[in-house]
PDB file of N, CA and C in Angstrom:
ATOM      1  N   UNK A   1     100.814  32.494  82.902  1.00  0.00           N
ATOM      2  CA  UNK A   1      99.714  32.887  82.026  1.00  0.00           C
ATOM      3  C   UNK A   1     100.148  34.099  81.201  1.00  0.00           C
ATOM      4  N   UNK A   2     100.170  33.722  80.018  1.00  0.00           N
ATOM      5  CA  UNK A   2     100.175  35.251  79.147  1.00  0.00           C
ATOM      6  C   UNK A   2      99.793  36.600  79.569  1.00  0.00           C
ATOM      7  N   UNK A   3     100.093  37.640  79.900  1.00  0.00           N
ATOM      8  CA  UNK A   3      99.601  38.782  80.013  1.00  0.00           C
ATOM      9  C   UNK A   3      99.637  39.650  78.900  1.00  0.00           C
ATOM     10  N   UNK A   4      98.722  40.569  78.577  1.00  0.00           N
ATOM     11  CA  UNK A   4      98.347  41.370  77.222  1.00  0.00           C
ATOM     12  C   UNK A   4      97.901  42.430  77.910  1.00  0.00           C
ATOM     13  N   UNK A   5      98.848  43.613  77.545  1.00  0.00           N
ATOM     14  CA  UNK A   5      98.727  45.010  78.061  1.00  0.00           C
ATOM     15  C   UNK A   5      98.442  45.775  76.523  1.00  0.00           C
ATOM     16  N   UNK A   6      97.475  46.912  76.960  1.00  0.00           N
ATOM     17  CA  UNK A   6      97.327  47.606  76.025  1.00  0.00           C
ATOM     18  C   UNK A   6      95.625  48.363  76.393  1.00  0.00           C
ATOM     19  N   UNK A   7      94.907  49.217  75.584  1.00  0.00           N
ATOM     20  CA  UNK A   7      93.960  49.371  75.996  1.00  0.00           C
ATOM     21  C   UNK A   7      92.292  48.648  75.152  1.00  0.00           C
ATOM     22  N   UNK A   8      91.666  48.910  75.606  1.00  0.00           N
ATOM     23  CA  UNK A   8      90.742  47.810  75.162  1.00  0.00           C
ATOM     24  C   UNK A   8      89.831  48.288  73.893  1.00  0.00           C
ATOM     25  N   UNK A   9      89.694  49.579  73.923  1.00  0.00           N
ATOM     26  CA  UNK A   9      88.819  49.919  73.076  1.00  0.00           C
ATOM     27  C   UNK A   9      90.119  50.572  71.399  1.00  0.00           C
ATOM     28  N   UNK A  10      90.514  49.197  70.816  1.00  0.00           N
ATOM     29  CA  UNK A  10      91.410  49.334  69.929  1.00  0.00           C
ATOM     30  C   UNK A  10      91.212  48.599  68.913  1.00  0.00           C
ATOM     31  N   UNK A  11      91.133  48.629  67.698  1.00  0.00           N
ATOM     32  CA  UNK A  11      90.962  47.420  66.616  1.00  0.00           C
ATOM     33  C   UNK A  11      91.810  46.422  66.358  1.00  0.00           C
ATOM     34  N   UNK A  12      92.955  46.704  66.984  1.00  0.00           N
ATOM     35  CA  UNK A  12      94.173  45.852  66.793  1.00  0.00           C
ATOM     36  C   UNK A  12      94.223  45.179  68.193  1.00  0.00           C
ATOM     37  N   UNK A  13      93.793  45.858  69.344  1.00  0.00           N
ATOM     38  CA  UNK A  13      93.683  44.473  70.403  1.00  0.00           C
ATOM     39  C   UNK A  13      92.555  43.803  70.533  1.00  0.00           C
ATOM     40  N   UNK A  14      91.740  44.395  69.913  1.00  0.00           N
ATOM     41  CA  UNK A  14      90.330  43.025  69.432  1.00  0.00           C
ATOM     42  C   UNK A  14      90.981  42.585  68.431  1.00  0.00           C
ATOM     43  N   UNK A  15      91.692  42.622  67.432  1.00  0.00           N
ATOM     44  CA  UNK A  15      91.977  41.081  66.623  1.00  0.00           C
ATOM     45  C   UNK A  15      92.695  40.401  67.803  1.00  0.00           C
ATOM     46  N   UNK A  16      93.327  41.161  68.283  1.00  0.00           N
ATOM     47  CA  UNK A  16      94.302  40.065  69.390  1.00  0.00           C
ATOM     48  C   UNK A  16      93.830  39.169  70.505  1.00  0.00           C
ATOM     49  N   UNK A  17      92.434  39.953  70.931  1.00  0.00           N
ATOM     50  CA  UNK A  17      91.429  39.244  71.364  1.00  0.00           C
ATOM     51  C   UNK A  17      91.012  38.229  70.961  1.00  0.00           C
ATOM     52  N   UNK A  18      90.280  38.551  69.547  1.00  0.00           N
ATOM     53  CA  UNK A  18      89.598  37.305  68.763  1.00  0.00           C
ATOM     54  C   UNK A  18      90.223  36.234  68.541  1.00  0.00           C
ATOM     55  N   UNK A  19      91.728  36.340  68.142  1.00  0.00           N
ATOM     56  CA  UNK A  19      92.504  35.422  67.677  1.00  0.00           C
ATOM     57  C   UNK A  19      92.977  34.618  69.170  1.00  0.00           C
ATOM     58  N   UNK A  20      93.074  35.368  70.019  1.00  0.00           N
ATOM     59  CA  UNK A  20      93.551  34.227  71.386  1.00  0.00           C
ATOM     60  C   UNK A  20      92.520  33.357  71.952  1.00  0.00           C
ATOM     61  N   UNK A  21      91.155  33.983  72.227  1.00  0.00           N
ATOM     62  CA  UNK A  21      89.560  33.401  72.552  1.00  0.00           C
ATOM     63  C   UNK A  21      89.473  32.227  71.130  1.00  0.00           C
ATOM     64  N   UNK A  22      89.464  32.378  70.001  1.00  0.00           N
ATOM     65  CA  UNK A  22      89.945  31.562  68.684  1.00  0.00           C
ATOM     66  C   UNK A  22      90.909  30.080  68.967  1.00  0.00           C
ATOM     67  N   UNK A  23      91.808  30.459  69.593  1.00  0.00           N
ATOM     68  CA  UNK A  23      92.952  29.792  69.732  1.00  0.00           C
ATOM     69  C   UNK A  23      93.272  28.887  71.080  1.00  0.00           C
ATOM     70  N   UNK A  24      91.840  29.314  71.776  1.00  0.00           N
ATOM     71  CA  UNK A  24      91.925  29.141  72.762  1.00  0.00           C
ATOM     72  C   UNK A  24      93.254  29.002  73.944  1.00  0.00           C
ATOM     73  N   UNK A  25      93.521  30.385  73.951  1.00  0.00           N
ATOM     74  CA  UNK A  25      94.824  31.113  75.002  1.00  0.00           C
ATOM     75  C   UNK A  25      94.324  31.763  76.160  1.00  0.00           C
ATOM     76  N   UNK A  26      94.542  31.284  77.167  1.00  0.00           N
ATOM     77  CA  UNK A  26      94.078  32.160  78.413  1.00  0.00           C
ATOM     78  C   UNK A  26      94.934  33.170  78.553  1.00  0.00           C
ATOM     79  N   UNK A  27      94.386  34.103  79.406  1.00  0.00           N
ATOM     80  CA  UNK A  27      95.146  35.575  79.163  1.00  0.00           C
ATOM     81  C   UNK A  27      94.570  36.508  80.358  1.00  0.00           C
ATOM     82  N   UNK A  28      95.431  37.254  80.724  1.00  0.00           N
ATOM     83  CA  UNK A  28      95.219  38.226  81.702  1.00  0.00           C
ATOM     84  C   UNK A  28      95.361  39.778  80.888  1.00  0.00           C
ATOM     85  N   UNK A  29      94.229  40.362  81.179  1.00  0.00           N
ATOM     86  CA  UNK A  29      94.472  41.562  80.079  1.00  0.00           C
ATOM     87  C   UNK A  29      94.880  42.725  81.303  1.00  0.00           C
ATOM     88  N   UNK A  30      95.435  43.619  80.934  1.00  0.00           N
ATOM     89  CA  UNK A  30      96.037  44.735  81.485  1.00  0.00           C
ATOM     90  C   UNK A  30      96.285  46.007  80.923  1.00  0.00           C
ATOM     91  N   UNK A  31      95.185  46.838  81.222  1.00  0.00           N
ATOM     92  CA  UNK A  31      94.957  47.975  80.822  1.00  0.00           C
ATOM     93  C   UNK A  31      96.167  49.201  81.154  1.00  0.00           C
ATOM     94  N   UNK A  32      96.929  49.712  79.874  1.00  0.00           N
ATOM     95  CA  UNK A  32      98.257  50.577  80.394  1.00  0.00           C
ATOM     96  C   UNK A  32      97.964  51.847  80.569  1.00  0.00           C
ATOM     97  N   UNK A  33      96.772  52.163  80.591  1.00  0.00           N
ATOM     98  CA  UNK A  33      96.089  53.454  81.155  1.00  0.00           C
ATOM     99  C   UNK A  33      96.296  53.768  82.586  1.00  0.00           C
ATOM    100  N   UNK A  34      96.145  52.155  83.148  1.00  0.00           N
ATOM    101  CA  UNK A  34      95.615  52.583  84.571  1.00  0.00           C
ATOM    102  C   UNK A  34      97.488  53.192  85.392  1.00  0.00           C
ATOM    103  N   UNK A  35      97.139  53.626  86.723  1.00  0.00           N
ATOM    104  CA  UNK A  35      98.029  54.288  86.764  1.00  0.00           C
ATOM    105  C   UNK A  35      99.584  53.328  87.320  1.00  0.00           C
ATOM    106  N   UNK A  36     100.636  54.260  86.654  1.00  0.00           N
ATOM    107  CA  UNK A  36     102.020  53.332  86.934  1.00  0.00           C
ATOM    108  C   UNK A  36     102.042  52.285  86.351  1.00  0.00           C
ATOM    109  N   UNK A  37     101.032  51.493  85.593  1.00  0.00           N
ATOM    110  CA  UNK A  37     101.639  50.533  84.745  1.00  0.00           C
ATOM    111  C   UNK A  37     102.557  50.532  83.723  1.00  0.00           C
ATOM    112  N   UNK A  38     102.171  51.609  82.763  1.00  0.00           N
ATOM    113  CA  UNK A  38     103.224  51.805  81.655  1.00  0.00           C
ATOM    114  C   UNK A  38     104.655  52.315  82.505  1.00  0.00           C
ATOM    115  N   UNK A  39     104.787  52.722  83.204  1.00  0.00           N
ATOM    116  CA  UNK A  39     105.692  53.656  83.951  1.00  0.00           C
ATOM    117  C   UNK A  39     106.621  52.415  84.702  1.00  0.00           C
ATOM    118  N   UNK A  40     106.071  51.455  85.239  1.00  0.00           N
ATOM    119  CA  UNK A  40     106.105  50.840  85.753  1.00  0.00           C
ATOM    120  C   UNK A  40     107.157  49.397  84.389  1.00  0.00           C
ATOM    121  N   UNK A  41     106.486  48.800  83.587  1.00  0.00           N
ATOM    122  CA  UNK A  41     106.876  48.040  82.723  1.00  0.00           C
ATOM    123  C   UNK A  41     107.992  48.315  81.853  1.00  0.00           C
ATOM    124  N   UNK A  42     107.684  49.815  81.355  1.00  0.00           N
ATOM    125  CA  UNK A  42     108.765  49.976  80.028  1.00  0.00           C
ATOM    126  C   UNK A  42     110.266  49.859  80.437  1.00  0.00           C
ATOM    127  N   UNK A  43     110.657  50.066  81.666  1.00  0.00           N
ATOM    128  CA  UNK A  43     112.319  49.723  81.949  1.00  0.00           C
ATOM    129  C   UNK A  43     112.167  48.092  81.501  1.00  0.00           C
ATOM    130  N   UNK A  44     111.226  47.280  81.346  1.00  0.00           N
ATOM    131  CA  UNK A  44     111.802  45.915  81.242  1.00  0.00           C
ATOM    132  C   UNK A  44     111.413  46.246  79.734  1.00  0.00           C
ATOM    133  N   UNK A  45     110.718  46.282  78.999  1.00  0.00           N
ATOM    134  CA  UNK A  45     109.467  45.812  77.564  1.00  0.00           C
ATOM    135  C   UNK A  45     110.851  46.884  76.862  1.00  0.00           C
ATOM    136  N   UNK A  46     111.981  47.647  77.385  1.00  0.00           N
ATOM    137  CA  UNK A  46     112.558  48.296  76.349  1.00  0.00           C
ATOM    138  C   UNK A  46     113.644  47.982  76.428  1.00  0.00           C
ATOM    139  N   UNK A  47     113.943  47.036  77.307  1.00  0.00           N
ATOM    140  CA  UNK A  47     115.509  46.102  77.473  1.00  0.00           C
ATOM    141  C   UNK A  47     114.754  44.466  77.114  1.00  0.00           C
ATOM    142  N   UNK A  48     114.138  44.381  76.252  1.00  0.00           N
ATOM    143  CA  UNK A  48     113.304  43.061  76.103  1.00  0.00           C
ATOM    144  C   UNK A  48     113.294  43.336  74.009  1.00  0.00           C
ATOM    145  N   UNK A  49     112.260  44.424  73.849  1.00  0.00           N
ATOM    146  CA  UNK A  49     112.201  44.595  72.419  1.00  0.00           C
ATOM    147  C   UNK A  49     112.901  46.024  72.141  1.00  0.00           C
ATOM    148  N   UNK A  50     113.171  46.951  72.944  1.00  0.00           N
ATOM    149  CA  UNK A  50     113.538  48.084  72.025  1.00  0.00           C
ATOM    150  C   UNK A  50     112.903  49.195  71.826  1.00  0.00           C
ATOM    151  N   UNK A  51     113.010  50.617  72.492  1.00  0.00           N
ATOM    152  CA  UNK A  51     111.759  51.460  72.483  1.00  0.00           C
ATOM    153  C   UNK A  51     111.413  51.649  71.260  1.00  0.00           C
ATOM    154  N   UNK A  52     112.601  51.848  69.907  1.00  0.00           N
ATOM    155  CA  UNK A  52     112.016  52.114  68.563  1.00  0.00           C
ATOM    156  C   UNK A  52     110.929  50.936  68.473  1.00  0.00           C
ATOM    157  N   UNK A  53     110.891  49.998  68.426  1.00  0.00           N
ATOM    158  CA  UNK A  53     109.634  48.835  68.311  1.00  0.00           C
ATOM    159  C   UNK A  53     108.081  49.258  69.177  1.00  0.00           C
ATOM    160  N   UNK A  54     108.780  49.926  70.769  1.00  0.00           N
ATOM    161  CA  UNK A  54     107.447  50.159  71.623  1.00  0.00           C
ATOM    162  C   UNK A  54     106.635  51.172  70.707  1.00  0.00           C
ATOM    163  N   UNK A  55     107.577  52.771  70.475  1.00  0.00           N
ATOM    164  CA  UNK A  55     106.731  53.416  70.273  1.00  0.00           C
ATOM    165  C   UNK A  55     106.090  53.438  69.344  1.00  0.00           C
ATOM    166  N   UNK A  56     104.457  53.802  69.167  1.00  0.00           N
ATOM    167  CA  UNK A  56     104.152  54.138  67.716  1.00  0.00           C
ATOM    168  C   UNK A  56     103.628  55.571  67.255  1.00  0.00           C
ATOM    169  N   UNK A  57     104.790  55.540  66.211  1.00  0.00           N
ATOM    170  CA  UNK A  57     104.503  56.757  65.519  1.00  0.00           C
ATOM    171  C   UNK A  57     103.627  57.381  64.311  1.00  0.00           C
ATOM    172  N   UNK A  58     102.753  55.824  64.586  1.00  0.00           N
ATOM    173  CA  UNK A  58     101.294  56.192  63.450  1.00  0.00           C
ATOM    174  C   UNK A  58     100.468  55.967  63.495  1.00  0.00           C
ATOM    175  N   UNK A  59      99.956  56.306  65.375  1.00  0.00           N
ATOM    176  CA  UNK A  59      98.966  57.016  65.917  1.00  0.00           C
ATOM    177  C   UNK A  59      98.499  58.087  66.077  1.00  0.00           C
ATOM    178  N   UNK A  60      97.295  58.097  66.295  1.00  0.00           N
ATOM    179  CA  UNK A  60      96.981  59.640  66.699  1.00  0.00           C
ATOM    180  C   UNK A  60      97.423  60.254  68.007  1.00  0.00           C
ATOM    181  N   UNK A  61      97.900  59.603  68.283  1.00  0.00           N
ATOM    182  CA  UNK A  61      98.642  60.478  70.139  1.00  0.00           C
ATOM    183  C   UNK A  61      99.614  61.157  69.672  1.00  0.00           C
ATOM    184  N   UNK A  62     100.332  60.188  68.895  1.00  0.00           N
ATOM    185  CA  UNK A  62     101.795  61.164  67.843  1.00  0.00           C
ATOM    186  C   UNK A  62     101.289  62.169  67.035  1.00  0.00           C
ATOM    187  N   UNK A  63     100.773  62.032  66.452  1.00  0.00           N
ATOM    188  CA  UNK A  63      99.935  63.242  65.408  1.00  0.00           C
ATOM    189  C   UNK A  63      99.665  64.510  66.512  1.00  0.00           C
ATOM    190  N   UNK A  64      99.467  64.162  67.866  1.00  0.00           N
ATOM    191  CA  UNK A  64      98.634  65.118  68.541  1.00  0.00           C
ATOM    192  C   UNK A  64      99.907  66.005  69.163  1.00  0.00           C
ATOM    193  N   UNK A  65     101.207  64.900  69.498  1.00  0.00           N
ATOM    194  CA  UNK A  65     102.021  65.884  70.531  1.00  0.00           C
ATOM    195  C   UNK A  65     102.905  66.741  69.884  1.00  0.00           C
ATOM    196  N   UNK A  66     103.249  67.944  70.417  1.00  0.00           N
ATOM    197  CA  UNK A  66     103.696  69.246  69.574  1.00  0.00           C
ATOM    198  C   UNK A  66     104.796  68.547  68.991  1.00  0.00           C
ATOM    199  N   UNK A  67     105.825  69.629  67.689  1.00  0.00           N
ATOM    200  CA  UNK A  67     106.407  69.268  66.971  1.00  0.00           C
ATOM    201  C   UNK A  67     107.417  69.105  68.036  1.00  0.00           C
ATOM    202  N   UNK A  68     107.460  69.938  69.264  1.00  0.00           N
ATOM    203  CA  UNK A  68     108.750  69.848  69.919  1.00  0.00           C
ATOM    204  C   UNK A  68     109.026  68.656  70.419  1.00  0.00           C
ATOM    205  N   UNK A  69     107.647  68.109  71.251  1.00  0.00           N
ATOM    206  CA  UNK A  69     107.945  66.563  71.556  1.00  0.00           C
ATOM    207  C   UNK A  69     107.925  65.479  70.929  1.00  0.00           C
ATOM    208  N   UNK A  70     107.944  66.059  69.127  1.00  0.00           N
ATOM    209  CA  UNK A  70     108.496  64.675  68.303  1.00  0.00           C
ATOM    210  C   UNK A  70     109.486  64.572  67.357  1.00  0.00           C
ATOM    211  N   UNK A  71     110.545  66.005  67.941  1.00  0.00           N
ATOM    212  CA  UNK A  71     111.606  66.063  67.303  1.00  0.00           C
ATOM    213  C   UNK A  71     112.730  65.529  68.091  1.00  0.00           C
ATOM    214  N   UNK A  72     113.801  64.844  67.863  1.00  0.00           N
ATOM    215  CA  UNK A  72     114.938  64.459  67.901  1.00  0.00           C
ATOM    216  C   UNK A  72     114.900  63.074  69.789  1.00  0.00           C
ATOM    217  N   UNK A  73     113.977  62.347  69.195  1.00  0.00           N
ATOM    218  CA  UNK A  73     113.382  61.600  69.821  1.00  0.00           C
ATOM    219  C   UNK A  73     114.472  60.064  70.159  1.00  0.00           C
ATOM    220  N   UNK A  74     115.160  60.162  71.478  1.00  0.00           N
ATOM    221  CA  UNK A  74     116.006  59.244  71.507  1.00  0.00           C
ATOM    222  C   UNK A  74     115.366  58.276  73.068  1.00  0.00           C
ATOM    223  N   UNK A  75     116.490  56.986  72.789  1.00  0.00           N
ATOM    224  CA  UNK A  75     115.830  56.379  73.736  1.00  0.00           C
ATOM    225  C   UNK A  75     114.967  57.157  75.327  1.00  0.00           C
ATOM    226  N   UNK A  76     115.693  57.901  76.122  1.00  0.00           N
ATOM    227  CA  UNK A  76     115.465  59.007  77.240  1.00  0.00           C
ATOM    228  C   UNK A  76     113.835  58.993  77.057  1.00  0.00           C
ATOM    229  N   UNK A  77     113.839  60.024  75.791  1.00  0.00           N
ATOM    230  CA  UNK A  77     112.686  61.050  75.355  1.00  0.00           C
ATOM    231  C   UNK A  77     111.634  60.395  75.376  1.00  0.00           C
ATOM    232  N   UNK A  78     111.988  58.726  74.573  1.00  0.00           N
ATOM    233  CA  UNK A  78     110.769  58.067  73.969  1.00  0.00           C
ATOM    234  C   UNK A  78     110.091  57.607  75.069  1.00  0.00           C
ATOM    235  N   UNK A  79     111.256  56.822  76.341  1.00  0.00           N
ATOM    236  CA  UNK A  79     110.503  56.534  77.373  1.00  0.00           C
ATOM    237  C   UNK A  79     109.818  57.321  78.023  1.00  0.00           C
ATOM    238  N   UNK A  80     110.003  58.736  78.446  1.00  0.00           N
ATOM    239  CA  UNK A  80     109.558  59.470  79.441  1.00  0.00           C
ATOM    240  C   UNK A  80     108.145  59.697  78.726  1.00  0.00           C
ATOM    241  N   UNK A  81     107.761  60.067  77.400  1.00  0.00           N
ATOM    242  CA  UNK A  81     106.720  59.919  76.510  1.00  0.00           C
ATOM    243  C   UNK A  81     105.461  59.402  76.830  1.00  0.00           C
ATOM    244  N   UNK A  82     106.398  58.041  76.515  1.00  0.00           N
ATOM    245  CA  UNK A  82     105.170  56.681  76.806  1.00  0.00           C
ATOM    246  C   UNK A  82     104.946  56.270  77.696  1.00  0.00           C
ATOM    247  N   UNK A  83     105.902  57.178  78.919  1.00  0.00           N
ATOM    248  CA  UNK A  83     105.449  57.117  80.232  1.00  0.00           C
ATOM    249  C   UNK A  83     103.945  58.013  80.392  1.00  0.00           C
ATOM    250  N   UNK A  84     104.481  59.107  80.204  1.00  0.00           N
ATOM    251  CA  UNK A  84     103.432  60.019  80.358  1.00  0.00           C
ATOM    252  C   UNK A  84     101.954  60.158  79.210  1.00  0.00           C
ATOM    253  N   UNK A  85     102.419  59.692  78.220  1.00  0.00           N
ATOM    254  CA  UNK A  85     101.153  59.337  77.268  1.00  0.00           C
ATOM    255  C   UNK A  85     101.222  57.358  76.750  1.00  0.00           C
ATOM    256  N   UNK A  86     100.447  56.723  77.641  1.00  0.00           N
ATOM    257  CA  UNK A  86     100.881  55.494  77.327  1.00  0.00           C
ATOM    258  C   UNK A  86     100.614  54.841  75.879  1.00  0.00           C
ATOM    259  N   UNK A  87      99.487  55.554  75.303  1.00  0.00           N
ATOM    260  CA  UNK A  87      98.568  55.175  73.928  1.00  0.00           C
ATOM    261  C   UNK A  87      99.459  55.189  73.282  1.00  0.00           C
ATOM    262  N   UNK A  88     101.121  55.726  73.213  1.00  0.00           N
ATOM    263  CA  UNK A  88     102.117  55.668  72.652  1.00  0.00           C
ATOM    264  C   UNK A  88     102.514  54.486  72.228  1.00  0.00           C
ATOM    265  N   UNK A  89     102.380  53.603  73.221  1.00  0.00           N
ATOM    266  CA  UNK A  89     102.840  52.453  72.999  1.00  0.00           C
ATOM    267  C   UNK A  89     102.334  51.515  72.251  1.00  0.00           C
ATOM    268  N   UNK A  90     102.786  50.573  71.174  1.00  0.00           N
ATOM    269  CA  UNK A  90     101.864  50.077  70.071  1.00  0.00           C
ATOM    270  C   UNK A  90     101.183  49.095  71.092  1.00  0.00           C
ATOM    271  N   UNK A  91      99.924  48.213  70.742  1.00  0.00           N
ATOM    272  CA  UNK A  91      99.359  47.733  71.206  1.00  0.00           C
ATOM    273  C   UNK A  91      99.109  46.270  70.284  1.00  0.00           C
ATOM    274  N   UNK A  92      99.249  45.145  70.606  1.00  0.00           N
ATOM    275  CA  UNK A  92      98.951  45.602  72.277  1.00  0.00           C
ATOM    276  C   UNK A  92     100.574  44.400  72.478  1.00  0.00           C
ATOM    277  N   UNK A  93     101.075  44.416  73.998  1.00  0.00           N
ATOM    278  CA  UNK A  93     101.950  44.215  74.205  1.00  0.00           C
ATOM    279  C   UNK A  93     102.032  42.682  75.034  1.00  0.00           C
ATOM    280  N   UNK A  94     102.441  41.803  74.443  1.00  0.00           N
ATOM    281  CA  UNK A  94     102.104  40.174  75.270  1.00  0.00           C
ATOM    282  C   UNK A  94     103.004  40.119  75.609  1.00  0.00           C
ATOM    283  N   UNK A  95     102.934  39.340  76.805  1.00  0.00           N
ATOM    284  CA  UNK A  95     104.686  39.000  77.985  1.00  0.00           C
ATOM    285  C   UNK A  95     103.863  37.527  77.971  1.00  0.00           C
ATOM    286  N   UNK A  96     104.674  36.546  77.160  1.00  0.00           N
ATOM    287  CA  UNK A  96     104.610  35.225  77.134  1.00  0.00           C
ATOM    288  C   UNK A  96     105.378  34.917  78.746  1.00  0.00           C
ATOM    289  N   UNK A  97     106.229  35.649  79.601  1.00  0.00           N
ATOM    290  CA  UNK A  97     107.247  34.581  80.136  1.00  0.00           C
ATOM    291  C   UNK A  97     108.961  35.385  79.663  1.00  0.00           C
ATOM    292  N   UNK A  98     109.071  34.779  78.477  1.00  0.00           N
ATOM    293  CA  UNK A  98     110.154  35.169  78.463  1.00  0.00           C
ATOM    294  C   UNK A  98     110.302  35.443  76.115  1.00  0.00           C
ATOM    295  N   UNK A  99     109.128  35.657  75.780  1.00  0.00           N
ATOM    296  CA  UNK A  99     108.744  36.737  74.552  1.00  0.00           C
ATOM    297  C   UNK A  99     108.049  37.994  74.916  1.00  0.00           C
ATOM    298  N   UNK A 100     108.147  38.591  74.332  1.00  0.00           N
ATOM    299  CA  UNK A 100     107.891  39.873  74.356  1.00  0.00           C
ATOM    300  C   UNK A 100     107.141  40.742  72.675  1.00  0.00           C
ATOM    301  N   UNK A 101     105.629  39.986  73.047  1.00  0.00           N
ATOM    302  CA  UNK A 101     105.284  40.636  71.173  1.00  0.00           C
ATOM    303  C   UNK A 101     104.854  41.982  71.677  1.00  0.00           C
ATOM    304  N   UNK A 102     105.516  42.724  70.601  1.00  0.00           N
ATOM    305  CA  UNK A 102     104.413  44.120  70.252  1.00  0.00           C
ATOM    306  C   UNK A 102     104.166  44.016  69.262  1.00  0.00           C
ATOM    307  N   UNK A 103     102.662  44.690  69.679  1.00  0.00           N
ATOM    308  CA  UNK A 103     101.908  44.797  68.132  1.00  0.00           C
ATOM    309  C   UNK A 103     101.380  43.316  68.005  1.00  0.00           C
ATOM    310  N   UNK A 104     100.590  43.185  66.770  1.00  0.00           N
ATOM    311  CA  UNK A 104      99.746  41.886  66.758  1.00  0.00           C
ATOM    312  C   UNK A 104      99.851  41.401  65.240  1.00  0.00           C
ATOM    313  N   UNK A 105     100.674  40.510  65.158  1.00  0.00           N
ATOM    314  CA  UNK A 105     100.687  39.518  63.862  1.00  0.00           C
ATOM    315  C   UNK A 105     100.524  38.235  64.835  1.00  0.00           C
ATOM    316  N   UNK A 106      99.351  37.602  63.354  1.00  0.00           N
ATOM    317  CA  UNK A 106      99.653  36.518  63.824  1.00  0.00           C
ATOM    318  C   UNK A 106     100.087  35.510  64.103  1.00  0.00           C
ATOM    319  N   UNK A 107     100.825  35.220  62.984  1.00  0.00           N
ATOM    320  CA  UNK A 107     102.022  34.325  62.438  1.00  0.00           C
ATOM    321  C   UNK A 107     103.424  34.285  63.886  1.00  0.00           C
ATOM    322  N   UNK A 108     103.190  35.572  64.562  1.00  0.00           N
ATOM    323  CA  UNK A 108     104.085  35.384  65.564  1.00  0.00           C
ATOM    324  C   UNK A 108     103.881  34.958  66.881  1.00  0.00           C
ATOM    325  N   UNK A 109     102.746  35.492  67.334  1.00  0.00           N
ATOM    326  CA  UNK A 109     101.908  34.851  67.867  1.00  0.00           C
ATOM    327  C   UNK A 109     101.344  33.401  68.132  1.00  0.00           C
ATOM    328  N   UNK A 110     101.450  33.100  66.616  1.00  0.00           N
ATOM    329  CA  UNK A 110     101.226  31.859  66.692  1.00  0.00           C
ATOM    330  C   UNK A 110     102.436  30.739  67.570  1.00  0.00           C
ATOM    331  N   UNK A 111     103.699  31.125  66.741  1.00  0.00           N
ATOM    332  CA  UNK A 111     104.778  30.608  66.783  1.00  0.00           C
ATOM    333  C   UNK A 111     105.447  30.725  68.388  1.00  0.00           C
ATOM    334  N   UNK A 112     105.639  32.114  69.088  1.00  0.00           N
ATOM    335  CA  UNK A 112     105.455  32.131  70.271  1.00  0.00           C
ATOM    336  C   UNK A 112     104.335  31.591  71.301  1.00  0.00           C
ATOM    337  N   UNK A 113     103.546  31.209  71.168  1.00  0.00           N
ATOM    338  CA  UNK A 113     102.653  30.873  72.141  1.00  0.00           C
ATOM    339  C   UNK A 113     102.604  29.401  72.132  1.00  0.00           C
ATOM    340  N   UNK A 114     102.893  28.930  70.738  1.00  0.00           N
ATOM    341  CA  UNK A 114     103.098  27.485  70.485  1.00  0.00           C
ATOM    342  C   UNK A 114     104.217  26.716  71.713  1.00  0.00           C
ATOM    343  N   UNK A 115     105.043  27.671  71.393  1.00  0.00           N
ATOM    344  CA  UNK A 115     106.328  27.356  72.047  1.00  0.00           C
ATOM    345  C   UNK A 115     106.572  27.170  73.435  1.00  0.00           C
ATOM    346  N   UNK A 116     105.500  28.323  74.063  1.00  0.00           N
ATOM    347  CA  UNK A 116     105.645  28.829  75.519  1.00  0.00           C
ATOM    348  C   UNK A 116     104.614  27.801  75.832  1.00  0.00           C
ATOM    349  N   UNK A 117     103.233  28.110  75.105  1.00  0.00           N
ATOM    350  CA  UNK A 117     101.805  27.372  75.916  1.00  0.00           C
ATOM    351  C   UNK A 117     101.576  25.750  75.710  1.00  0.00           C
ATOM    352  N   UNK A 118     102.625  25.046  74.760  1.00  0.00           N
ATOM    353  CA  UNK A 118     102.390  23.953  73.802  1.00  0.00           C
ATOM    354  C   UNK A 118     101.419  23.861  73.119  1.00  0.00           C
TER     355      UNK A 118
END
C-alpha cells in the first residue's frame, strides 16, 4: 500500500489528498511530526531521491532557522536538520514500494502509481 508521509494541515498534501481519494488510491498517511519518524526514514528517502530534492528551502521553517543553520548546508547538515525540524522536508513524501515522490505533481504521480498500483 502506498504510504504518504508529511503533515496534514498543508495545501500541497491536500491536493495530494484530493487527487489520490480522486483517483481512487488507497493510502496510509504518516504524519513526520510524530516522534523518530523523520529520523527514522531519511537514511533511506536520501539514498532513494537525494537530500537536495528532500529539503525545502521555500518554506517557512527555512525562513525561520538562523543564518548559521542555513549557511554552507551539505549532505551531514541537511540531514541532521530535517531530522530535528521535520517541516523541512518537502511534502509530502510517497513510498510507492520501490518510487520515491517528493513533493506533489501530478503527472508523476500519475505515471508512478499507474505502474506500481495498475
Amino acid at each position: 500500500m502506498l504510504k504518504v508521509y508529511g503533515i496534514k494541515n498543508c495545501d500541497t498534501m491536500k491536493k495530494a489528498f484530493a487527487w489520490l481519494e480522486a483517483n481512487a488510491v488507497a493510502y496510509e498517511f504518516i504524519d513526520y511530526k510524530q516522534p523518530d519518524v523523520a529520523q527514522n526514514h531519511l537514511p533511506d528517502w536520501n539514498r532513494r531521491a537525494g537530500w537536495q530534492r528532500l529539503l525545502n528551502t521555500n518554506g517557512m521553517m527555512w525562513k525561520r532557522l538562523s543564518d548559521e543553520e542555513r549557511v554552507d548546508v551539505d549532505e551531514a547538515k541537511a540531514l541532521a536538520l530535517m531530522a530535528d525540524y521535520p517541516t523541512l522536508i518537502k511534502r509530502p513524501v510517497a513510498d510507492t514500494g520501490s518510487d520515491l515522490l517528493v513533493g506533489f505533481e501530478p503527472e508523476r504521480y500519475e505515471k508512478a502509481l499507474k505502474r506500481e498500483l495498475g
